[in-house]
Protein backbone atom coordinates (compact mmCIF):
# COMPACT_ATOMS: atom_id res chain seq x y z
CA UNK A 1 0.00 0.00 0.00
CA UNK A 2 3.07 2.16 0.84
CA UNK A 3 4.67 2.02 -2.80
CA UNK A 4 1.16 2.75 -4.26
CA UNK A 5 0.68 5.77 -2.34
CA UNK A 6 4.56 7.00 -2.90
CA UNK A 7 3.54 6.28 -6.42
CA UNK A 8 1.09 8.58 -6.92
CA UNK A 9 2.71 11.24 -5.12
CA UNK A 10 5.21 11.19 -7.16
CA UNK A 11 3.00 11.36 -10.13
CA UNK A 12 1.29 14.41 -9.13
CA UNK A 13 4.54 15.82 -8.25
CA UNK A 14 5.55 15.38 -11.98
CA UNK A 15 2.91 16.63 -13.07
CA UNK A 16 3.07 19.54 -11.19
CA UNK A 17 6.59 20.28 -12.85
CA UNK A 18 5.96 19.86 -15.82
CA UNK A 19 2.65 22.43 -16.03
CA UNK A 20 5.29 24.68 -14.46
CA UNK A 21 7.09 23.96 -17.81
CA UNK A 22 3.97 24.53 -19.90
CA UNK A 23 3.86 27.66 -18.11
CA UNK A 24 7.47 28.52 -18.85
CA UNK A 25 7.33 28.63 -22.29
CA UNK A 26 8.51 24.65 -23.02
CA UNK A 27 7.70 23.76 -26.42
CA UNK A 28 4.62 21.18 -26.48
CA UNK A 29 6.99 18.71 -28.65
CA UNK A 30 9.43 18.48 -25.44
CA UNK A 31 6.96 17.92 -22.68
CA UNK A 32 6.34 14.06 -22.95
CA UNK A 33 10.45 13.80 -22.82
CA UNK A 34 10.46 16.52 -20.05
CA UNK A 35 7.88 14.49 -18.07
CA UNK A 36 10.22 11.49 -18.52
CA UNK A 37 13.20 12.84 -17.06
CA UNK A 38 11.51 14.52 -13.97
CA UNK A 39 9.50 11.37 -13.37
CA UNK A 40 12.78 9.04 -13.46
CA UNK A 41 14.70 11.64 -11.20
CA UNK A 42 11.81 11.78 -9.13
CA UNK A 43 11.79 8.29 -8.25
CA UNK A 44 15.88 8.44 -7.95
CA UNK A 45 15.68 10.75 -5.59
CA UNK A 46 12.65 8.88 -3.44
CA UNK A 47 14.59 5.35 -3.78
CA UNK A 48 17.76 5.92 -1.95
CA UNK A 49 19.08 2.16 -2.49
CA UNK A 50 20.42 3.09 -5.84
CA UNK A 51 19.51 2.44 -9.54
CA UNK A 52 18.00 -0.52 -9.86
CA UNK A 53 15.75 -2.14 -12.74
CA UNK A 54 12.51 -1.41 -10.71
CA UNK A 55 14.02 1.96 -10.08
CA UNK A 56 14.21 2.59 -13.85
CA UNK A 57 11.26 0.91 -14.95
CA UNK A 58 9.21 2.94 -12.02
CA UNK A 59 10.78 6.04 -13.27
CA UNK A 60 9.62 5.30 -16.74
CA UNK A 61 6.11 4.49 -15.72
CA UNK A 62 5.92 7.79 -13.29
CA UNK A 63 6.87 10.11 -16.37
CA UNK A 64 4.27 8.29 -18.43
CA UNK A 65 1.46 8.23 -16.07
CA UNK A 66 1.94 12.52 -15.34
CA UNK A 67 2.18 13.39 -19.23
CA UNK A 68 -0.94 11.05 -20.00
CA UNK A 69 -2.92 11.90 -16.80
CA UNK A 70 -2.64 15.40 -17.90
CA UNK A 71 -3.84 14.73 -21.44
CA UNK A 72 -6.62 12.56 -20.31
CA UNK A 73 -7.97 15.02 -18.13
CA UNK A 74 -7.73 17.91 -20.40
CA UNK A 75 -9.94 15.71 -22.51
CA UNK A 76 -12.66 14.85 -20.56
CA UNK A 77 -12.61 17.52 -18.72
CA UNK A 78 -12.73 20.94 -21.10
CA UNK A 79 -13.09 18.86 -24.20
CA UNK A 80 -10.25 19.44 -26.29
């Protein structure tokens, strides 16, 4: 239950970054790659025991799940 929770912390944590990179001025192109790299350092930083397969795979999935919850929602949610 633990991991799940960290989980999706850390997803809306990456999100969170990454709509600060919208903001910014990040081209749209970049932000699926940019959501990538914050979700794998994300879960570096949060797993302290080093890089590990589950740590990269976990990273991977994190930067997924924030650029596609994002998308998702923008979707159902104002229709575009």
């Amino acid at each position: 239950m633990t991991e799940l929770l960290s989980f999706g912390a850390l997803v809306l944590i990456a999100i969170a970054v990454t709509e600060v990179g919208k903001k910014a001025g990040l081209p749209k192109r970049i932000i699926p790659i940019v959501a990538l790299v914050v979700g794998f350092c994300l879960t570096l930083i949060a797993n302290l025991t080093g890089i590990t397969e589950l740590t990269i795979i976990t990273g991977i999935a994190v930067g997924c799940a924030a650029a596609g919850t994002f998308d998702i929602a923008k979707i159902s949610i104002l229709g575009k």
